[in-house]
C-alpha atoms as a PDB file:
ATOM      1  CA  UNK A   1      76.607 129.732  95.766  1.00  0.00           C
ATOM      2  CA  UNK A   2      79.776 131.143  96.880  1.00  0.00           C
ATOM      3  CA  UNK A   3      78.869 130.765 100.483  1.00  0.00           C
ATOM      4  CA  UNK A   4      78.741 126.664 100.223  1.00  0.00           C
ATOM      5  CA  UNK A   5      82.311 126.372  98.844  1.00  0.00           C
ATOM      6  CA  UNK A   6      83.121 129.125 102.086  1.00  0.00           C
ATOM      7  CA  UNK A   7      81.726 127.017 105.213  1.00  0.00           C
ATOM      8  CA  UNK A   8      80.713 123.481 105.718  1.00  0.00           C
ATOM      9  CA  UNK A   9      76.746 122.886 105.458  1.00  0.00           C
ATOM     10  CA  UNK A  10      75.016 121.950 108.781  1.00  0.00           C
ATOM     11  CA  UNK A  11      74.430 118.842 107.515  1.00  0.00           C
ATOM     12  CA  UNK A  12      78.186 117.899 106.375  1.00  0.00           C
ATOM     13  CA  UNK A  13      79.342 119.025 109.459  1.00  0.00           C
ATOM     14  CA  UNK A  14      77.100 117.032 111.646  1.00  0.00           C
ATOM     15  CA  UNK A  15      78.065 113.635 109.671  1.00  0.00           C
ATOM     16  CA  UNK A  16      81.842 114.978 109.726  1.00  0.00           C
ATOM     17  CA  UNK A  17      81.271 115.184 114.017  1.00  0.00           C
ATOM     18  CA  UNK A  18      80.012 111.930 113.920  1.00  0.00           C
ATOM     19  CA  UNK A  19      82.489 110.456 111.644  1.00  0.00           C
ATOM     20  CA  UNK A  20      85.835 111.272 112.613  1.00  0.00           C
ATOM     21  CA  UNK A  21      87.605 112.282 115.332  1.00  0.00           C
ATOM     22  CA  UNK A  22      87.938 116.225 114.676  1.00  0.00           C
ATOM     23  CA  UNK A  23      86.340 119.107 116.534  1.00  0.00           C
ATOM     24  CA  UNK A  24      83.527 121.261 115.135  1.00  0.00           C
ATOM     25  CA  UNK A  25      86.186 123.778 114.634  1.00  0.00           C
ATOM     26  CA  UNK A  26      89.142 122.026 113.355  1.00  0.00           C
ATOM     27  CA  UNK A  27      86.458 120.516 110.764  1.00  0.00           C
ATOM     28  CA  UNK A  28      85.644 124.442 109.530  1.00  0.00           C
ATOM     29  CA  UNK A  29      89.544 124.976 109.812  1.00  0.00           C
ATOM     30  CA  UNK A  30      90.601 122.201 107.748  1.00  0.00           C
ATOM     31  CA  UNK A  31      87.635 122.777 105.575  1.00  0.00           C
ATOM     32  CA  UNK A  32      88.676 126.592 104.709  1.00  0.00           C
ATOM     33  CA  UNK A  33      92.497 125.575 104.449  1.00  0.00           C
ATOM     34  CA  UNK A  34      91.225 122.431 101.171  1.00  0.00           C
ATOM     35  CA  UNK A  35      88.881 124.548  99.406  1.00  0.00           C
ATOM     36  CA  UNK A  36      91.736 127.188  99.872  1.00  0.00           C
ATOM     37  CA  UNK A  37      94.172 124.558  98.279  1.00  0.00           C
ATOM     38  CA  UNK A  38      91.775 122.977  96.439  1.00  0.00           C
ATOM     39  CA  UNK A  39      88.595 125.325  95.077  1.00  0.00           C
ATOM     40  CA  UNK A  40      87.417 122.464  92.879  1.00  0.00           C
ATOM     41  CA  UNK A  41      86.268 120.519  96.191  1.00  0.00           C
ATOM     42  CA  UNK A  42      88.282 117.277  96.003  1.00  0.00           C
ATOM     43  CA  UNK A  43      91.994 116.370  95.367  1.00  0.00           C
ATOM     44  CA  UNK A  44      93.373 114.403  92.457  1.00  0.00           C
ATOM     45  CA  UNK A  45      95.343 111.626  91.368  1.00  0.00           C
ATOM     46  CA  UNK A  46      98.348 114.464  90.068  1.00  0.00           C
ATOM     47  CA  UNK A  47      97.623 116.642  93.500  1.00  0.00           C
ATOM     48  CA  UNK A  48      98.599 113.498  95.775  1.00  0.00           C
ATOM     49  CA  UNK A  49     101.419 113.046  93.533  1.00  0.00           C
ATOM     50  CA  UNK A  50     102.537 116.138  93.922  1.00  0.00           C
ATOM     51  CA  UNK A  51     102.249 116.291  97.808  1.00  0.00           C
ATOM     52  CA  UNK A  52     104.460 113.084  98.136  1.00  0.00           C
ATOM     53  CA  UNK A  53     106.711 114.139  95.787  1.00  0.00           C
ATOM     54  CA  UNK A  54     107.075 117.486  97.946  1.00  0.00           C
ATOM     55  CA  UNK A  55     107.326 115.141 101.091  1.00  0.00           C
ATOM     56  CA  UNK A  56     109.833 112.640  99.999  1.00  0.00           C
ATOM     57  CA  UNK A  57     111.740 114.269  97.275  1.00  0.00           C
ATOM     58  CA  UNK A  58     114.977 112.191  97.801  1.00  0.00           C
ATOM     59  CA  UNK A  59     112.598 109.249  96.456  1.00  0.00           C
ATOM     60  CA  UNK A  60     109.531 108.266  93.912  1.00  0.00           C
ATOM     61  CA  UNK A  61     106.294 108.542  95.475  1.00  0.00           C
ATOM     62  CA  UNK A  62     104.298 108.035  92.436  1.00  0.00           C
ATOM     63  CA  UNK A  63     103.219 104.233  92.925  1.00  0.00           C
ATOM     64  CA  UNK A  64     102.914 104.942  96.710  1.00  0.00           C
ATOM     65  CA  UNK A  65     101.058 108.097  96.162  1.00  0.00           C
ATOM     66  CA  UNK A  66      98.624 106.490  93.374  1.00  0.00           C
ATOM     67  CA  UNK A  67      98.039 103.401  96.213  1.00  0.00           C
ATOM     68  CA  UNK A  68      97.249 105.599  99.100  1.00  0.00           C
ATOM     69  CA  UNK A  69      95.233 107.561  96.133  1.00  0.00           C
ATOM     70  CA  UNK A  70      92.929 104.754  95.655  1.00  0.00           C
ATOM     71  CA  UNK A  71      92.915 103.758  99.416  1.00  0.00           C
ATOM     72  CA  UNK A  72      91.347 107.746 100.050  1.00  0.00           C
ATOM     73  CA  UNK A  73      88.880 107.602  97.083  1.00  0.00           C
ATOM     74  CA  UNK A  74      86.533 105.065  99.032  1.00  0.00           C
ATOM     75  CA  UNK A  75      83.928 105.882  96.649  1.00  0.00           C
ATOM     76  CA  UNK A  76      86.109 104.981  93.804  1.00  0.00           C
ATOM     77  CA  UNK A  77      84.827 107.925  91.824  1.00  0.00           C
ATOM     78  CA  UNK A  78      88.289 108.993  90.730  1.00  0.00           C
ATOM     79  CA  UNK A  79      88.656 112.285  93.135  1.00  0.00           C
ATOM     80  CA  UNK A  80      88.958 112.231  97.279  1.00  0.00           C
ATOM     81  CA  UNK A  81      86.131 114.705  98.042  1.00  0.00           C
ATOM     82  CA  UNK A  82      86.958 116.781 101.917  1.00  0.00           C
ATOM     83  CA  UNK A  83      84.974 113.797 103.575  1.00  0.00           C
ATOM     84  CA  UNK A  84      86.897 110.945 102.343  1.00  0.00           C
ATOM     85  CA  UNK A  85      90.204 113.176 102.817  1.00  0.00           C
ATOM     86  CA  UNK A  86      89.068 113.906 106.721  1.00  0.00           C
ATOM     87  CA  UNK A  87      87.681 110.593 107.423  1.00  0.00           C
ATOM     88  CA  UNK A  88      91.262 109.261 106.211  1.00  0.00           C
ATOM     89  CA  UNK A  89      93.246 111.660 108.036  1.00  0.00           C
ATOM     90  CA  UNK A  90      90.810 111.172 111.240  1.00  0.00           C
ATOM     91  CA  UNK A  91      91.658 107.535 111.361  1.00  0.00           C
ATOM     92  CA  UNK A  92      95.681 108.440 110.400  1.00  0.00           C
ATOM     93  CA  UNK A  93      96.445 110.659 113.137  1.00  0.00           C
ATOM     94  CA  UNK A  94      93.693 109.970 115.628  1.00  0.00           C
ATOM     95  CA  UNK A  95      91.858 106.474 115.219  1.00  0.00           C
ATOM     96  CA  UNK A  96      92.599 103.485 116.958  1.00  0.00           C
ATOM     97  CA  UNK A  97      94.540 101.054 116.245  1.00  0.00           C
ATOM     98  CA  UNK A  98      92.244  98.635 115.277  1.00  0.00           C
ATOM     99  CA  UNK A  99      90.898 101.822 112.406  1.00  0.00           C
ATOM    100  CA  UNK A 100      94.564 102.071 111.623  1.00  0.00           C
ATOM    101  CA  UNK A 101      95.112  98.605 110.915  1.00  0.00           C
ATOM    102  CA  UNK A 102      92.004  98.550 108.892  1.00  0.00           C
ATOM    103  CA  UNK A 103      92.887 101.433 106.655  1.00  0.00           C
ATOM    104  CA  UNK A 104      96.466  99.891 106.013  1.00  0.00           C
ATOM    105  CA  UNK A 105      94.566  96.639 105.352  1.00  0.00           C
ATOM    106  CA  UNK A 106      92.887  98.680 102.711  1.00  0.00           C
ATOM    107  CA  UNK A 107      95.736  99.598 101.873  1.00  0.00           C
ATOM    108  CA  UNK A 108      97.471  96.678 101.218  1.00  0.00           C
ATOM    109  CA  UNK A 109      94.324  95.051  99.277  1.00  0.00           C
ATOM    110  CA  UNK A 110      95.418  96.538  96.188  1.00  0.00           C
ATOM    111  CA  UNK A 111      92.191  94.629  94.371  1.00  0.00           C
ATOM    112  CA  UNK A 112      90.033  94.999  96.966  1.00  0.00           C
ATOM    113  CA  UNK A 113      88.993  91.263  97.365  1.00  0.00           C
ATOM    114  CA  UNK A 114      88.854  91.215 101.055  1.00  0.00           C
ATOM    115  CA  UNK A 115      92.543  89.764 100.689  1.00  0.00           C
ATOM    116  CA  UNK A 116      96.241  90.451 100.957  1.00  0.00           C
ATOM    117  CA  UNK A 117      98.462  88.671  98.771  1.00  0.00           C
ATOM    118  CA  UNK A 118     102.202  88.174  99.016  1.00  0.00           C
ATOM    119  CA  UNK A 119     102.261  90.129  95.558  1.00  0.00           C
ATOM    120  CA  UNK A 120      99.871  93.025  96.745  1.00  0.00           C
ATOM    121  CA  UNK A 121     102.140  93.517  99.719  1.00  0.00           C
ATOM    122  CA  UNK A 122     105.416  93.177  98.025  1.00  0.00           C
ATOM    123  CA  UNK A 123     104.047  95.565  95.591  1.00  0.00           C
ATOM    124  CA  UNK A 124     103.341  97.995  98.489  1.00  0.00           C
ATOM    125  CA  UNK A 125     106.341  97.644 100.178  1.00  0.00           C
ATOM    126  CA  UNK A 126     108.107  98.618  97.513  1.00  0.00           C
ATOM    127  CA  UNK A 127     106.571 101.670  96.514  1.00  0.00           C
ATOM    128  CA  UNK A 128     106.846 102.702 100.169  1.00  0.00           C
ATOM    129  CA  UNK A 129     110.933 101.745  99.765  1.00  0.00           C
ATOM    130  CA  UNK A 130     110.980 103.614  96.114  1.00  0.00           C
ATOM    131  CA  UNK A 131     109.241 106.449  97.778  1.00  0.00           C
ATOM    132  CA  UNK A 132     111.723 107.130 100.690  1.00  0.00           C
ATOM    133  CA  UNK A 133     114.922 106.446  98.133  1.00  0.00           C
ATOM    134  CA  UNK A 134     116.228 102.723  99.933  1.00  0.00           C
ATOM    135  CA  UNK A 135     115.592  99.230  99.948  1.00  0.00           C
ATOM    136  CA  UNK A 136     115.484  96.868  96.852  1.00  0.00           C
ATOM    137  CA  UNK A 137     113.466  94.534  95.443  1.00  0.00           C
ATOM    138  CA  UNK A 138     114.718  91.480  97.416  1.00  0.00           C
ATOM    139  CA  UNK A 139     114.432  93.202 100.754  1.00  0.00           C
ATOM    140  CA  UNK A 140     110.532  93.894 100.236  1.00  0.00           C
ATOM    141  CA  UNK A 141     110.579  90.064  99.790  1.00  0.00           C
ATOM    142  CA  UNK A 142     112.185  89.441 102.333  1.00  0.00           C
ATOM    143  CA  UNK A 143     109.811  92.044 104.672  1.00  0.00           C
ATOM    144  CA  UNK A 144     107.130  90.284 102.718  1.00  0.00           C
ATOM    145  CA  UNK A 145     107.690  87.012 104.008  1.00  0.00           C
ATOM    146  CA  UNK A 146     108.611  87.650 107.279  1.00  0.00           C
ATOM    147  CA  UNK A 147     105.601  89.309 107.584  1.00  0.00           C
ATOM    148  CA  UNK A 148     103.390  86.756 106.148  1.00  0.00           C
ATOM    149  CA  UNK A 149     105.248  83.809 108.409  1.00  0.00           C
ATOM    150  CA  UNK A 150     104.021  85.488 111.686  1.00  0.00           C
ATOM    151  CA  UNK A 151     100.695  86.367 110.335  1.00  0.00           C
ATOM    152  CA  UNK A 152      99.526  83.913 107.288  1.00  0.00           C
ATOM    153  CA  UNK A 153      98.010  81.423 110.855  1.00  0.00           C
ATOM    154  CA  UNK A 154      96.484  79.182 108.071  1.00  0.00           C
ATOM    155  CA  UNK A 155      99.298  79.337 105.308  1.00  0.00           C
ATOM    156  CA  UNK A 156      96.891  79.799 102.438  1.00  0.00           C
ATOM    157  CA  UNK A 157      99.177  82.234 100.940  1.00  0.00           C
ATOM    158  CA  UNK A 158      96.942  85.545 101.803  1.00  0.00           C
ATOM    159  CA  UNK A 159      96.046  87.708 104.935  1.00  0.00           C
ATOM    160  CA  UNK A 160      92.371  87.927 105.821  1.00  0.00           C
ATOM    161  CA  UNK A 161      91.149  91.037 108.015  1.00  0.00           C
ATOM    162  CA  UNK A 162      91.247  89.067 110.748  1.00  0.00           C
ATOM    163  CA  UNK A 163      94.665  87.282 110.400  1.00  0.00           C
ATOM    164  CA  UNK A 164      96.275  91.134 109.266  1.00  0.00           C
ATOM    165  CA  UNK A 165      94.906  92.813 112.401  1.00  0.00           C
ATOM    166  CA  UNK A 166      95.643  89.479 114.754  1.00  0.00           C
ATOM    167  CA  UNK A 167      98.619  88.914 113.179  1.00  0.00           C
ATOM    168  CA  UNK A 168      99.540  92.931 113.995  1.00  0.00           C
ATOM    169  CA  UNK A 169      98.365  92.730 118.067  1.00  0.00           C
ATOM    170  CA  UNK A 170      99.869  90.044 118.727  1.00  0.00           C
ATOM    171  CA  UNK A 171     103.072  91.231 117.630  1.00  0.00           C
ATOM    172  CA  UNK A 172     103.856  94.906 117.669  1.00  0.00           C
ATOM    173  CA  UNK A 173     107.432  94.242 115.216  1.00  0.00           C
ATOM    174  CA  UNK A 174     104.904  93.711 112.535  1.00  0.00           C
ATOM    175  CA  UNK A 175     103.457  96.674 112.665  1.00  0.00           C
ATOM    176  CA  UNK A 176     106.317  98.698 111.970  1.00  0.00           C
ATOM    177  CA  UNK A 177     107.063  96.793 109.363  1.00  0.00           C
ATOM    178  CA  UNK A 178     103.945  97.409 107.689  1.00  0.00           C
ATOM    179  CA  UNK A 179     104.133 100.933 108.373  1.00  0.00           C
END
């Protein structure tokens, strides 16, 4: 039993190749380094506190950490297992940008109806200003609507998909502000 918490299964490693962008043996690297950090298999709500906390300690990274949390756990079950953690960090560092903008769509979907809404995006924005220690309420607003006048094409009040990742090509300002 000890072996399968040592080394990735064939069978893991094969859907792993397939399903991110990671070599067979940065996959058994990164695999060795989580189980190292986390034996139990699968990070928590607390341990991604806790690592952006460590990474932005001048801030508060607890709503942002608890949003990118629930944007890892794409099963929902309540832990990110070392698939959903490398599938996320595969599309982080080395998808394209049409996977990034996805994920931060995700992201930004805080109820996961297939929508953005000025709220969910204000409420994003400012965990990400809370987390690096600047930036108020009003200026989230204010990034908030500037983001939604170049990208809400039918004025409906929320981003689609389609309109987010439109909206993000045909403009690459946007993008860093969503970032």
């Amino acid at each position: 039993m000890g072996h399968s918490t040592s080394t990735l299964r064939p069978k893991e490693l094969k859907d792993l190749q397939i399903n991110t962008h990671f070599s067979e043996k940065e996959l058994h690297d990164w695999y060795k380094n989580f189980r190292q950090d986390y034996p139990s298999g699968f990070l928590t709500l607390d341990n991604f506190i806790s690592i952006y906390s460590k990474c932005f300690p001048e801030g508060d990274a607890e709503t942002f950490a608890t949003q990118a949390f629930r944007t890892f756990d794409t099963n929902g079950d309540g832990v990110v297992n070392f698939r959903e953690f490398m599938c996320a960090l595969s599309v982080k560092s080395r998808g394209h940008s049409d996977q990034k903008l996805r994920w931060a769509f995700q992201m930004y979907d805080v109820d996961n109806n297939g929508y953005v809404s000025r709220d969910e995006m204000t409420e994003i924005i400012q965990a990400m200003f809370k987390m690096v220690g600047n930036g108020d309420e009003s200026t989230a607003e204010e990034r908030t609507d500037k983001i939604f006048s170049m990208m809400d094409k039918n004025a409906d009040g929320q981003l689609s998909l389609k309109e987010f990742i439109e909206g993000a090509r045909s403009d690459p300002t946007i993008v860093q502000m969503i970032a």
